[in-house]
PDB file of N, CA and C in Angstrom:
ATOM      1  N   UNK A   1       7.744 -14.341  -4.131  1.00  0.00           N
ATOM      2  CA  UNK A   1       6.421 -14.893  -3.988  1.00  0.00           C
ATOM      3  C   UNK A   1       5.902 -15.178  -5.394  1.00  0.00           C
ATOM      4  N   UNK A   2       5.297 -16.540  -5.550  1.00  0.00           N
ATOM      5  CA  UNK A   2       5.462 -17.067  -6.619  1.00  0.00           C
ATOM      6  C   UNK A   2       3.468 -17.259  -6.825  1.00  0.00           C
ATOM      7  N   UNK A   3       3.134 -16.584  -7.773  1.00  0.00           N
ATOM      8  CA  UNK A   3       1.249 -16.850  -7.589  1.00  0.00           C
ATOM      9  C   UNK A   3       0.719 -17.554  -8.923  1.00  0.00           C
ATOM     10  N   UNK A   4      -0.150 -18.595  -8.253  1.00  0.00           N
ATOM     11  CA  UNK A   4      -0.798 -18.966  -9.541  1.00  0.00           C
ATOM     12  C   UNK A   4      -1.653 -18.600  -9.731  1.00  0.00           C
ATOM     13  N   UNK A   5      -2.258 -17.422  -9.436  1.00  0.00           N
ATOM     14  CA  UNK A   5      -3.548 -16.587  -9.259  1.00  0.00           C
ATOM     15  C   UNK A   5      -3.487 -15.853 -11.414  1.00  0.00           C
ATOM     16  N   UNK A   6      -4.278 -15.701 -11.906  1.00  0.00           N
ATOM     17  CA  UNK A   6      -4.265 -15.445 -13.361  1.00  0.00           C
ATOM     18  C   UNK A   6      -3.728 -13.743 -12.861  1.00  0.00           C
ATOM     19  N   UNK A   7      -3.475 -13.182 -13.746  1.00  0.00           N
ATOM     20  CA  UNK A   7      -2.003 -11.753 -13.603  1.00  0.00           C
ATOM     21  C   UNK A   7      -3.057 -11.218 -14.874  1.00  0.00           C
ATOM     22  N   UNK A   8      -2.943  -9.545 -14.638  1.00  0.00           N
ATOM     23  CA  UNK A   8      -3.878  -8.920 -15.325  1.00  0.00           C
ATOM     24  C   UNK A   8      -2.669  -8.569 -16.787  1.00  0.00           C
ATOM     25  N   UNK A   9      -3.387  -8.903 -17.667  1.00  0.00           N
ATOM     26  CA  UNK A   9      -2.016  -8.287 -18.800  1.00  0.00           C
ATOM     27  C   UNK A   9      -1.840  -7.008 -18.580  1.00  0.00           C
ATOM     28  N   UNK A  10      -0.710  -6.886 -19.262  1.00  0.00           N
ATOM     29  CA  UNK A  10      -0.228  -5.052 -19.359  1.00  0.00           C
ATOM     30  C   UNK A  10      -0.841  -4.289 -20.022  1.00  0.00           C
ATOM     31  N   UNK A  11      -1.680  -4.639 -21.530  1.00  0.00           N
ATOM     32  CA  UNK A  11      -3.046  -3.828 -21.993  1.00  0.00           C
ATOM     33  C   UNK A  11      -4.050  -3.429 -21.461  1.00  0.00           C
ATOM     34  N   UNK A  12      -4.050  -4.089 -20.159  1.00  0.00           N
ATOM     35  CA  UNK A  12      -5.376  -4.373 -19.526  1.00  0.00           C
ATOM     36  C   UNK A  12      -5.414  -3.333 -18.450  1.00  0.00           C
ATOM     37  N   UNK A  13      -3.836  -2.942 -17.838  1.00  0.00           N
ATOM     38  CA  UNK A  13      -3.441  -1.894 -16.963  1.00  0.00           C
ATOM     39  C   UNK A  13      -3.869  -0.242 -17.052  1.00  0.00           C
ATOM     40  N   UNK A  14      -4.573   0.298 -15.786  1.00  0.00           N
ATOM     41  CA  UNK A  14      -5.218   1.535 -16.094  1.00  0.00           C
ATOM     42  C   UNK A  14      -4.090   2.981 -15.442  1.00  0.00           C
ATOM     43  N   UNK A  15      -3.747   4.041 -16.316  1.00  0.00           N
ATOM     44  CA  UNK A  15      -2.765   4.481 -15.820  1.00  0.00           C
ATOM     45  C   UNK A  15      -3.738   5.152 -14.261  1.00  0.00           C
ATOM     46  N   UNK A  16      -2.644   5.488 -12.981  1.00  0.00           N
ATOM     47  CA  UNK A  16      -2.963   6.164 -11.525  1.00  0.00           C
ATOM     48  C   UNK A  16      -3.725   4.748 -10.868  1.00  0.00           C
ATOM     49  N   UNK A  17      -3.967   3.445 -11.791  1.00  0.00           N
ATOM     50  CA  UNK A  17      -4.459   2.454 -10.620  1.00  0.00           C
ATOM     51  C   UNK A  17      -3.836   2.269  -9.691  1.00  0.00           C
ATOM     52  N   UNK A  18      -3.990   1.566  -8.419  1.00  0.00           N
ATOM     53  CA  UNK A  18      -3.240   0.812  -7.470  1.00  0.00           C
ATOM     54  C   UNK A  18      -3.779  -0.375  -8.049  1.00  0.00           C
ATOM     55  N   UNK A  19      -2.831  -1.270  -7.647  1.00  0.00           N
ATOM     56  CA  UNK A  19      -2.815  -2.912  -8.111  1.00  0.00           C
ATOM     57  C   UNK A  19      -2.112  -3.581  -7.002  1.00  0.00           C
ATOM     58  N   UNK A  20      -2.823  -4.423  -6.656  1.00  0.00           N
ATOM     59  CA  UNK A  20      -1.951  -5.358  -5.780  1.00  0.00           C
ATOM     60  C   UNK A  20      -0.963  -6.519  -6.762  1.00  0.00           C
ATOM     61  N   UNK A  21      -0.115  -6.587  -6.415  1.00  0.00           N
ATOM     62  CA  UNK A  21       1.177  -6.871  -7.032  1.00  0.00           C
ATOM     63  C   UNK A  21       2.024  -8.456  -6.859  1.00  0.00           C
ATOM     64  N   UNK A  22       2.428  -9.307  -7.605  1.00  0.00           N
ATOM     65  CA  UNK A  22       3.056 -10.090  -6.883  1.00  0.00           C
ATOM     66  C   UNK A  22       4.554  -9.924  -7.847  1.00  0.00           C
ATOM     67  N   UNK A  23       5.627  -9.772  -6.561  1.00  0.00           N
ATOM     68  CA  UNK A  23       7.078  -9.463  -6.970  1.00  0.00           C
ATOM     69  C   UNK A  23       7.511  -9.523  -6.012  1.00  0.00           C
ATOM     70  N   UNK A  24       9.183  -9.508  -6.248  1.00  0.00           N
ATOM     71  CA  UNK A  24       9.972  -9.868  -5.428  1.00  0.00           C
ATOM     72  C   UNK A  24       9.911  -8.955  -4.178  1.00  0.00           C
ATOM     73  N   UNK A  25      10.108  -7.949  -4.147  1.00  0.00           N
ATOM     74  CA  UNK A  25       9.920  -7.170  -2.817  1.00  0.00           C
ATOM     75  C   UNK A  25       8.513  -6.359  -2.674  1.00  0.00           C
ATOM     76  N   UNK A  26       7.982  -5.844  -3.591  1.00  0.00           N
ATOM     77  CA  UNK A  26       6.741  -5.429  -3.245  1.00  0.00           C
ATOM     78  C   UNK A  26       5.140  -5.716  -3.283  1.00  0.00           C
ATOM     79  N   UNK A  27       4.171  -5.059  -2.348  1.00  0.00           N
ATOM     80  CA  UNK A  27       2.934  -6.160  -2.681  1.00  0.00           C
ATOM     81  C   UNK A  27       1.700  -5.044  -3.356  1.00  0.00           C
ATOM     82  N   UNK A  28       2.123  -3.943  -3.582  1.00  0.00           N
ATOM     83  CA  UNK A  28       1.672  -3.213  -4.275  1.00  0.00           C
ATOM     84  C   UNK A  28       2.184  -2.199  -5.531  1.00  0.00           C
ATOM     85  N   UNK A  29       1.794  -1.418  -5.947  1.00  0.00           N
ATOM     86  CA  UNK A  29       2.309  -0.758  -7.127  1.00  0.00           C
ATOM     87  C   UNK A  29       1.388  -0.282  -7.790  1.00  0.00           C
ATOM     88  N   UNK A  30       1.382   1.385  -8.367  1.00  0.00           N
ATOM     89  CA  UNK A  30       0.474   2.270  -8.822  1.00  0.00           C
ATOM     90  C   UNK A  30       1.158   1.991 -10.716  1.00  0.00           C
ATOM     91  N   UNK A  31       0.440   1.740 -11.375  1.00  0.00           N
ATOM     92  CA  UNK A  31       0.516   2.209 -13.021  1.00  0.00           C
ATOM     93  C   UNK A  31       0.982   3.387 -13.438  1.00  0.00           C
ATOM     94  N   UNK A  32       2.174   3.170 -14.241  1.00  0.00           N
ATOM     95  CA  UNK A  32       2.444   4.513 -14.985  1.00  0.00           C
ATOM     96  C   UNK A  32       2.368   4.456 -16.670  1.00  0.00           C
ATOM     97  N   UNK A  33       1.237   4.316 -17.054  1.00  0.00           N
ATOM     98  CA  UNK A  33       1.050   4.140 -18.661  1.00  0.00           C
ATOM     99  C   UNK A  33       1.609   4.899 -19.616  1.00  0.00           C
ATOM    100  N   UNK A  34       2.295   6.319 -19.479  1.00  0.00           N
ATOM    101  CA  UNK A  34       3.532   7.020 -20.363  1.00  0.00           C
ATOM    102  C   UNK A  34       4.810   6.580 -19.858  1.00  0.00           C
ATOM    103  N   UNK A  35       5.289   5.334 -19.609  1.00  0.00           N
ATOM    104  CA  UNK A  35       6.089   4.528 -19.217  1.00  0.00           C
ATOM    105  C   UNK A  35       6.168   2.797 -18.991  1.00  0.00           C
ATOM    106  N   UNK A  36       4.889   2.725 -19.043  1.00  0.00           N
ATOM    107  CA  UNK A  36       4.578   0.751 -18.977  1.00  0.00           C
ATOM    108  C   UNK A  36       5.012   0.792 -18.144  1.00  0.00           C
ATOM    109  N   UNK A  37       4.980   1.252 -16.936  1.00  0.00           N
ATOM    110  CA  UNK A  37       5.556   0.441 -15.588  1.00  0.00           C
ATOM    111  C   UNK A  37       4.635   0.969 -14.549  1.00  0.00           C
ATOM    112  N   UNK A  38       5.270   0.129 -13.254  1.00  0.00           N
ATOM    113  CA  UNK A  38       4.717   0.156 -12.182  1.00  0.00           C
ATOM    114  C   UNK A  38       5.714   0.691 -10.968  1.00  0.00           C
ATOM    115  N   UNK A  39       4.798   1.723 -10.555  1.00  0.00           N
ATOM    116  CA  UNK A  39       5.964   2.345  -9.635  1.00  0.00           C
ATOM    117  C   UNK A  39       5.596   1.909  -8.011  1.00  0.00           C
ATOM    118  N   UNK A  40       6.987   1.166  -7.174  1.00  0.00           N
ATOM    119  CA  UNK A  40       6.524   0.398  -6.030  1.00  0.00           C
ATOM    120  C   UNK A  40       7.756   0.566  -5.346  1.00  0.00           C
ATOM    121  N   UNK A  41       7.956   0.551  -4.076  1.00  0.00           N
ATOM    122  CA  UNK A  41       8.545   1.152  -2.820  1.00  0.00           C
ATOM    123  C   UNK A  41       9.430   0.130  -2.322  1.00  0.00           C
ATOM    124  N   UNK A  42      10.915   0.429  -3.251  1.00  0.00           N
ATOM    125  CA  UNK A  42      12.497  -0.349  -2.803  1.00  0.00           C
ATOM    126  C   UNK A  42      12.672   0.069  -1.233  1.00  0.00           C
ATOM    127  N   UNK A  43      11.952  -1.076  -0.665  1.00  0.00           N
ATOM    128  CA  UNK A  43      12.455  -0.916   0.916  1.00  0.00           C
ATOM    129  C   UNK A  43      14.128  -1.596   1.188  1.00  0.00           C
ATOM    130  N   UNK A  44      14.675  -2.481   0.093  1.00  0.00           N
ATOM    131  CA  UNK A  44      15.762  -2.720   0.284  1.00  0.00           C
ATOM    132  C   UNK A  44      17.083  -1.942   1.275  1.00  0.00           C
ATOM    133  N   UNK A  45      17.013  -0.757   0.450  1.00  0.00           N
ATOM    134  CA  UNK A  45      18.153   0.059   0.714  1.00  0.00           C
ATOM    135  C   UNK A  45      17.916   1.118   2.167  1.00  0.00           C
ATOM    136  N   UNK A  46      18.532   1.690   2.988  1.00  0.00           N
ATOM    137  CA  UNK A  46      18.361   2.175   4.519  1.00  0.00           C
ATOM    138  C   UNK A  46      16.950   3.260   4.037  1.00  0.00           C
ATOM    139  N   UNK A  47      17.007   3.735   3.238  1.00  0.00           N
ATOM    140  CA  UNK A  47      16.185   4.692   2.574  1.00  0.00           C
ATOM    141  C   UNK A  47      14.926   4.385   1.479  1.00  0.00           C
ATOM    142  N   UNK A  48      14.073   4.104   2.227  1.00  0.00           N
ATOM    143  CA  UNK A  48      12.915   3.573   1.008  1.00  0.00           C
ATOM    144  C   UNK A  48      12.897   4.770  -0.141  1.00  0.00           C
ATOM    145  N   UNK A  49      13.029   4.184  -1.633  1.00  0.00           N
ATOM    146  CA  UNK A  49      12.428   5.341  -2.652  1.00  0.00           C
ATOM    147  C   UNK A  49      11.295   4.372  -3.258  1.00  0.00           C
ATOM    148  N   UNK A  50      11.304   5.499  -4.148  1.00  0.00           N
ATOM    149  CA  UNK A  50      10.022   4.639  -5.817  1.00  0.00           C
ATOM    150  C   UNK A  50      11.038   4.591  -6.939  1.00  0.00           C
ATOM    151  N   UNK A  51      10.503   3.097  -7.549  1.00  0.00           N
ATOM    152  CA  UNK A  51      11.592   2.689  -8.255  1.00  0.00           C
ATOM    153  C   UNK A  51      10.304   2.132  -9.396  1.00  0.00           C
ATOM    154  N   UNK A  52      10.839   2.485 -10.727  1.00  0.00           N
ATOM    155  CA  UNK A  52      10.017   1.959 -11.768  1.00  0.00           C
ATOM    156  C   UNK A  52      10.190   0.196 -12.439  1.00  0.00           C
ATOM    157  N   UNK A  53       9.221  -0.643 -12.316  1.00  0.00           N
ATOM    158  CA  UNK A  53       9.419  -1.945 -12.770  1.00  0.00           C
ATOM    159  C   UNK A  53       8.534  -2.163 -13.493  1.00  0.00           C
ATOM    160  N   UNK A  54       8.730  -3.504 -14.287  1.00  0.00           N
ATOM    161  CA  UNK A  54       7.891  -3.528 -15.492  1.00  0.00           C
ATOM    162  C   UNK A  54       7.165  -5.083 -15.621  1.00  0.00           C
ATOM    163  N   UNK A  55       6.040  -5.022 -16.225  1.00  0.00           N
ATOM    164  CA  UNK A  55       5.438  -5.928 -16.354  1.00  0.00           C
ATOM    165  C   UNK A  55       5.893  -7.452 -17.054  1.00  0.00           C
ATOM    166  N   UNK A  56       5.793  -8.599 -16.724  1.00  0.00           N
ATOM    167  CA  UNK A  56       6.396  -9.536 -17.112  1.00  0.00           C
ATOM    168  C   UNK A  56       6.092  -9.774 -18.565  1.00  0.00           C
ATOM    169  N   UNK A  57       4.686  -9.510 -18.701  1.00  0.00           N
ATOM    170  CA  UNK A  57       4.216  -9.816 -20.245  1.00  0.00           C
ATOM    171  C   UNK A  57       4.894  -8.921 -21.362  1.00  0.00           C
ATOM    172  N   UNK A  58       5.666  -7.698 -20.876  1.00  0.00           N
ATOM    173  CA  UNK A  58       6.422  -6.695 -21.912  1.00  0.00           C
ATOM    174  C   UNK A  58       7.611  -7.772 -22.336  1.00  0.00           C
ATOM    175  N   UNK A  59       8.052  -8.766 -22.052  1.00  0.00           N
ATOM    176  CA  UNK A  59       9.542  -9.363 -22.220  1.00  0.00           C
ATOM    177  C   UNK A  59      10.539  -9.035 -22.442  1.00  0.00           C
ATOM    178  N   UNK A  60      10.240  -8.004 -21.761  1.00  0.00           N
ATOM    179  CA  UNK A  60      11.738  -7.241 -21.080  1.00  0.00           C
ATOM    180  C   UNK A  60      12.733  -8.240 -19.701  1.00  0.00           C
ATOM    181  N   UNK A  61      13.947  -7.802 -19.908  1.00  0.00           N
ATOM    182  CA  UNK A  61      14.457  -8.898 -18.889  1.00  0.00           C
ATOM    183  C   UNK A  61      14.722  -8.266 -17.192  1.00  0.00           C
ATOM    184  N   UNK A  62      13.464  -7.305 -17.910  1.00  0.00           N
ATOM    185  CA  UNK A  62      13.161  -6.229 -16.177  1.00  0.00           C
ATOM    186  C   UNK A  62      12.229  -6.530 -15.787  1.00  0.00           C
ATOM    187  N   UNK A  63      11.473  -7.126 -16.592  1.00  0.00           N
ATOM    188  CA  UNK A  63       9.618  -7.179 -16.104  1.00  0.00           C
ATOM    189  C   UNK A  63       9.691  -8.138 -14.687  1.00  0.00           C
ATOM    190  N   UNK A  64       9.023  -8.403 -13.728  1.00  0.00           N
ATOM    191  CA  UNK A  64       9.191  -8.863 -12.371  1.00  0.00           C
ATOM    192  C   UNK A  64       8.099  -8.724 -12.333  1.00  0.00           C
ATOM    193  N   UNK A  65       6.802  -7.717 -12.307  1.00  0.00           N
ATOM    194  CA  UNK A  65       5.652  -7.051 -11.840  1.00  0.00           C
ATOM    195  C   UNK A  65       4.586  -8.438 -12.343  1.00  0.00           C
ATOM    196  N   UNK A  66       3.721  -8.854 -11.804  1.00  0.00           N
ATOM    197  CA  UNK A  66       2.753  -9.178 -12.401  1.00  0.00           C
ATOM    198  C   UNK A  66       1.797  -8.976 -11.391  1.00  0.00           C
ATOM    199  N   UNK A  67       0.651  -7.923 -11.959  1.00  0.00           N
ATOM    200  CA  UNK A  67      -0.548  -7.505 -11.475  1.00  0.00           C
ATOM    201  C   UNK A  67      -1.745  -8.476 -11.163  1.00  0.00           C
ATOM    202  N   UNK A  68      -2.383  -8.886  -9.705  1.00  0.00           N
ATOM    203  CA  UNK A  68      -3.030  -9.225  -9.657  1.00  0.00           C
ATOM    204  C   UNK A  68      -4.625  -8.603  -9.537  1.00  0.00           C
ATOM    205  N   UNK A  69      -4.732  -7.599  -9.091  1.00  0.00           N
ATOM    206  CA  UNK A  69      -5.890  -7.313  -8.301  1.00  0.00           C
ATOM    207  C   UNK A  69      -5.761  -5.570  -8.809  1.00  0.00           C
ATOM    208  N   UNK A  70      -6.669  -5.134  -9.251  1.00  0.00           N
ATOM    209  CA  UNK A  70      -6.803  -3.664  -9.638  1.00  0.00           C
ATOM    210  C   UNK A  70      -7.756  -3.109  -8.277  1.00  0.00           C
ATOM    211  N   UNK A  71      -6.928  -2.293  -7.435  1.00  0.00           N
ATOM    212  CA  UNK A  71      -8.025  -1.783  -5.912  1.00  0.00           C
ATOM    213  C   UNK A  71      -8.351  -0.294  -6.511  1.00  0.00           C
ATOM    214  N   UNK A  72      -8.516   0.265  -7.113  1.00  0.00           N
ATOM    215  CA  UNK A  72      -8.885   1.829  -7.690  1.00  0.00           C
ATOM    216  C   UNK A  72      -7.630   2.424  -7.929  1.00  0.00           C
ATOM    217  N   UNK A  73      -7.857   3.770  -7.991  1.00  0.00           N
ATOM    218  CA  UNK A  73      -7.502   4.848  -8.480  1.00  0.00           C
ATOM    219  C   UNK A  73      -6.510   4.923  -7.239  1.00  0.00           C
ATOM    220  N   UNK A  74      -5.143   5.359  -7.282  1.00  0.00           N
ATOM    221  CA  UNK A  74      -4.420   6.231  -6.585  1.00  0.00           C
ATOM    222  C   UNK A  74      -4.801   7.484  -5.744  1.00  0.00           C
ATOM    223  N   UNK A  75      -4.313   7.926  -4.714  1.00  0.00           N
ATOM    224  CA  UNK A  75      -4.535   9.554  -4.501  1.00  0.00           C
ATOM    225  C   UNK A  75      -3.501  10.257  -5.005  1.00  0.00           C
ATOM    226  N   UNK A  76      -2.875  10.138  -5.485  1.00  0.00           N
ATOM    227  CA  UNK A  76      -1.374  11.009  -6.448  1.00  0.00           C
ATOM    228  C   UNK A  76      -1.477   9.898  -8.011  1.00  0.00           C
ATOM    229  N   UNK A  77      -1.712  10.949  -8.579  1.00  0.00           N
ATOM    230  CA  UNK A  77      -1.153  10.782 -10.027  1.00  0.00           C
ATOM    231  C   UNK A  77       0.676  10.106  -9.819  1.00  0.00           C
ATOM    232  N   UNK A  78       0.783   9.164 -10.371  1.00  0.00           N
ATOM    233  CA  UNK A  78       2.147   8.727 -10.439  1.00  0.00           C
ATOM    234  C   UNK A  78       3.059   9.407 -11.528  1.00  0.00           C
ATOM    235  N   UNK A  79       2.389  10.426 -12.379  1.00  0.00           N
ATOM    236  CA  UNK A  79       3.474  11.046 -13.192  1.00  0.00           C
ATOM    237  C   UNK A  79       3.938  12.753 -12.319  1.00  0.00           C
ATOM    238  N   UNK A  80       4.206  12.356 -11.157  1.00  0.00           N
ATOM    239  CA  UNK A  80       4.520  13.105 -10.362  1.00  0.00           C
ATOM    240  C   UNK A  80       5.299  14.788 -10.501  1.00  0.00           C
ATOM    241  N   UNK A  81       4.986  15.303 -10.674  1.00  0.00           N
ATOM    242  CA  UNK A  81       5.651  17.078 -10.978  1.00  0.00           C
ATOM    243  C   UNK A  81       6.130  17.511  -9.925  1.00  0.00           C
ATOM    244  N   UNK A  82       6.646  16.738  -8.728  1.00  0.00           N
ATOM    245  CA  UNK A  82       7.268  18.071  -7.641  1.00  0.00           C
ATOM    246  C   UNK A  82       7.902  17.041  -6.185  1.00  0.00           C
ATOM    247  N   UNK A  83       8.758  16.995  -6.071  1.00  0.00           N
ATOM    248  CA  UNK A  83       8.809  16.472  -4.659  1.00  0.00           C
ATOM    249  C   UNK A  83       8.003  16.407  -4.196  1.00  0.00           C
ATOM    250  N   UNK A  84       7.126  17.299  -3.311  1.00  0.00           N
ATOM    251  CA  UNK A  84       5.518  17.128  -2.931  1.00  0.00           C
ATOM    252  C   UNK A  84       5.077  15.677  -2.910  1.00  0.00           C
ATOM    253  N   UNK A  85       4.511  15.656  -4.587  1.00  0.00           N
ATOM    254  CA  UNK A  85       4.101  14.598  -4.451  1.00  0.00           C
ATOM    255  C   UNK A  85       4.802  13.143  -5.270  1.00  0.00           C
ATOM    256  N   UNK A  86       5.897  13.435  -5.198  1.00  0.00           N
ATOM    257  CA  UNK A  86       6.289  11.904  -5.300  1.00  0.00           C
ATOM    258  C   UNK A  86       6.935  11.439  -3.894  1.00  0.00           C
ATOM    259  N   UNK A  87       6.950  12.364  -2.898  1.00  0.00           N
ATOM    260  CA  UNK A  87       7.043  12.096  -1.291  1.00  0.00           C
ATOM    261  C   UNK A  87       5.644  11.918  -0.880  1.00  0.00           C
ATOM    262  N   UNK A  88       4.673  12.165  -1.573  1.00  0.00           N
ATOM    263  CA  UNK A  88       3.119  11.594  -0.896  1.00  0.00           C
ATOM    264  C   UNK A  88       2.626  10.055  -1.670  1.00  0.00           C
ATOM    265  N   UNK A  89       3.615   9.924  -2.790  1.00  0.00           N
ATOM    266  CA  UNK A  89       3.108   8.848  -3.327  1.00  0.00           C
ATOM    267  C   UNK A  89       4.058   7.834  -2.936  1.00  0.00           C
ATOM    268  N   UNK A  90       5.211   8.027  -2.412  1.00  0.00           N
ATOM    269  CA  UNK A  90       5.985   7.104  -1.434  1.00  0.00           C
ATOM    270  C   UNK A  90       5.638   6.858  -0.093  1.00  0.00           C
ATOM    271  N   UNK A  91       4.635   7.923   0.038  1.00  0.00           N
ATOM    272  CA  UNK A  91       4.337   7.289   2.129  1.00  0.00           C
ATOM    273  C   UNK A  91       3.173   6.491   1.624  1.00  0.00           C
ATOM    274  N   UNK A  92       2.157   7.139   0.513  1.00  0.00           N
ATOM    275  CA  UNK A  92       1.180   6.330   0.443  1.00  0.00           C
ATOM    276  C   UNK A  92       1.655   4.814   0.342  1.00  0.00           C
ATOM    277  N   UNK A  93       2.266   4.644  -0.851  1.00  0.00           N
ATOM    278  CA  UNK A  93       2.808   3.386  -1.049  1.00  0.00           C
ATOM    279  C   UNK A  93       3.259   2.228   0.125  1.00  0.00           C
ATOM    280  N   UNK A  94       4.199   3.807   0.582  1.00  0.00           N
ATOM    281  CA  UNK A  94       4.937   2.456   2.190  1.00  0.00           C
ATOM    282  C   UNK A  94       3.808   2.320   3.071  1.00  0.00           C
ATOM    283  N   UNK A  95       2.749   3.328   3.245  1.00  0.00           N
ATOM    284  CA  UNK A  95       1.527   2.601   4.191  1.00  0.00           C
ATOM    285  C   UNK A  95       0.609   1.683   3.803  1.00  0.00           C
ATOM    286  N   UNK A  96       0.805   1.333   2.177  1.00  0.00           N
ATOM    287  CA  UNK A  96      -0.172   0.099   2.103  1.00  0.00           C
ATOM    288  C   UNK A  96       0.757  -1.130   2.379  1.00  0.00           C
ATOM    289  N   UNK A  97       1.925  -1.077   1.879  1.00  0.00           N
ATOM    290  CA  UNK A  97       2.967  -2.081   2.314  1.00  0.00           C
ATOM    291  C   UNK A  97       2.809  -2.305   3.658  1.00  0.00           C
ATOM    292  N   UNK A  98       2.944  -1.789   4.870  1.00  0.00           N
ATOM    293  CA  UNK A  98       2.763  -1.368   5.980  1.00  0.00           C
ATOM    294  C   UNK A  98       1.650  -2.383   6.603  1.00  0.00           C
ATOM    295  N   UNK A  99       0.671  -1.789   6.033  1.00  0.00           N
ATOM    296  CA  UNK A  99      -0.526  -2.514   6.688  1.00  0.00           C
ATOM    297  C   UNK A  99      -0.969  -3.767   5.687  1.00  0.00           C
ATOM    298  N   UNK A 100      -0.324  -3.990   4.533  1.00  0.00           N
ATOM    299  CA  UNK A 100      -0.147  -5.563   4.297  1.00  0.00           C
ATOM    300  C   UNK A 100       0.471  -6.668   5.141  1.00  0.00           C
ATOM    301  N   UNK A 101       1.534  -5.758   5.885  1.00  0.00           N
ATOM    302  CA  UNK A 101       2.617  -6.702   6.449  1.00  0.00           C
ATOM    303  C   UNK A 101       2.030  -6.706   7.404  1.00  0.00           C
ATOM    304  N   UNK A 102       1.233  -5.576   8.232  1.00  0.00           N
ATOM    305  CA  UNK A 102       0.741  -5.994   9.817  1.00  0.00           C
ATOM    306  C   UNK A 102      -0.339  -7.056   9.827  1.00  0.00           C
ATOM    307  N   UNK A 103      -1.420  -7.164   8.903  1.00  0.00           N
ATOM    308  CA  UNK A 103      -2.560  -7.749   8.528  1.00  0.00           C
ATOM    309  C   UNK A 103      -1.911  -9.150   8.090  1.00  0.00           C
ATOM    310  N   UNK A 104      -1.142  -9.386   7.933  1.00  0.00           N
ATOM    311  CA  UNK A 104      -0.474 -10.954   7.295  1.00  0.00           C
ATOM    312  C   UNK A 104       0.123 -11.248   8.810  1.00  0.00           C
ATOM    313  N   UNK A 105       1.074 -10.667   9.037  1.00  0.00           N
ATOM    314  CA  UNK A 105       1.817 -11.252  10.370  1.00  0.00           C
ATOM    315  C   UNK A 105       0.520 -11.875  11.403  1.00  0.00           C
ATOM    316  N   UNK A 106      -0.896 -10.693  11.261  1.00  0.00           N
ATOM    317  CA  UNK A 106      -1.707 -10.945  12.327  1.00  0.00           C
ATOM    318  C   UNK A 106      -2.248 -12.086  12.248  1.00  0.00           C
ATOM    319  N   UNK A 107      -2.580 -12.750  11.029  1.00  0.00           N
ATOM    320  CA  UNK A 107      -3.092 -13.385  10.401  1.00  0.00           C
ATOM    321  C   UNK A 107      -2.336 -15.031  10.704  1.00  0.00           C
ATOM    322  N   UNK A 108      -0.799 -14.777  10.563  1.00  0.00           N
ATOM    323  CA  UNK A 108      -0.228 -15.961  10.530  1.00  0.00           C
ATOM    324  C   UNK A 108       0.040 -15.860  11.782  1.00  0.00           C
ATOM    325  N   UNK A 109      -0.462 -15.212  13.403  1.00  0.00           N
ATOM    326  CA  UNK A 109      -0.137 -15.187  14.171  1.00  0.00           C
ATOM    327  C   UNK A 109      -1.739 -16.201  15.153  1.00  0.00           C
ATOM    328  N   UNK A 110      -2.487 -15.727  14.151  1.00  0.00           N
ATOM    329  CA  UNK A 110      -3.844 -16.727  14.641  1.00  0.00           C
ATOM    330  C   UNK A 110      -3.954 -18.386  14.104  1.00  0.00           C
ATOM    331  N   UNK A 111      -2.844 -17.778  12.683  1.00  0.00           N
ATOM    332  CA  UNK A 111      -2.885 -19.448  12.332  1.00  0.00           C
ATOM    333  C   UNK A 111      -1.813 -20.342  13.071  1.00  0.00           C
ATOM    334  N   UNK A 112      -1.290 -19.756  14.322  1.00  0.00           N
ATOM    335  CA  UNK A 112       0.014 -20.521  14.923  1.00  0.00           C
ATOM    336  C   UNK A 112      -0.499 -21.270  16.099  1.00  0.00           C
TER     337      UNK A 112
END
């Protein structure tokens, strides 16, 4: 998904935000600022994890992430200390994914 919407720079990024996201597989992603990245939910594989990606403006030939929309603060700190909670910051994650995808389908289901 390709946006011409203006992308928040990576200076501009607040660490524990949620950000709505435009990248290849995900539509959200929490800030990790003792890392420059954005941590967002590889549904690819049979097993969703959190996988760290990086902002396009770093010019790194990893960056993919470009931040559109800053929605607040996280409920888990993304510099995570315990299974606990980097398993609460992966359901969180997959339930905003979740209800992006139901809210779009519904959406393109009224525009049909």
């Amino acid at each position: 998904m390709t946006s011409s919407r203006r992308i928040i720079p990576w200076q501009d990024c607040t660490h524990g935000t949620l950000y709505r996201i435009d990248a290849p597989y995900a539509t959200f992603g929490v800030y990790r600022a003792d890392h420059e990245s954005f941590l967002v939910v590889d549904q690819r594989p049979e097993r969703p994890y959190l996988v760290e990606e990086y902002h396009v403006d770093l010019g790194l030939s990893l960056g993919i992430i470009r931040p559109l929309e800053a929605l607040g603060p996280a409920p888990i700190d993304p510099c995570y200390d315990s299974d606990a909670s980097y398993t609460a910051l992966l359901r969180f994650l997959e339930a905003r994914e979740a209800s992006s995808l139901s809210t779009s389908n519904g959406q393109a289901a009224l525009a049909a």
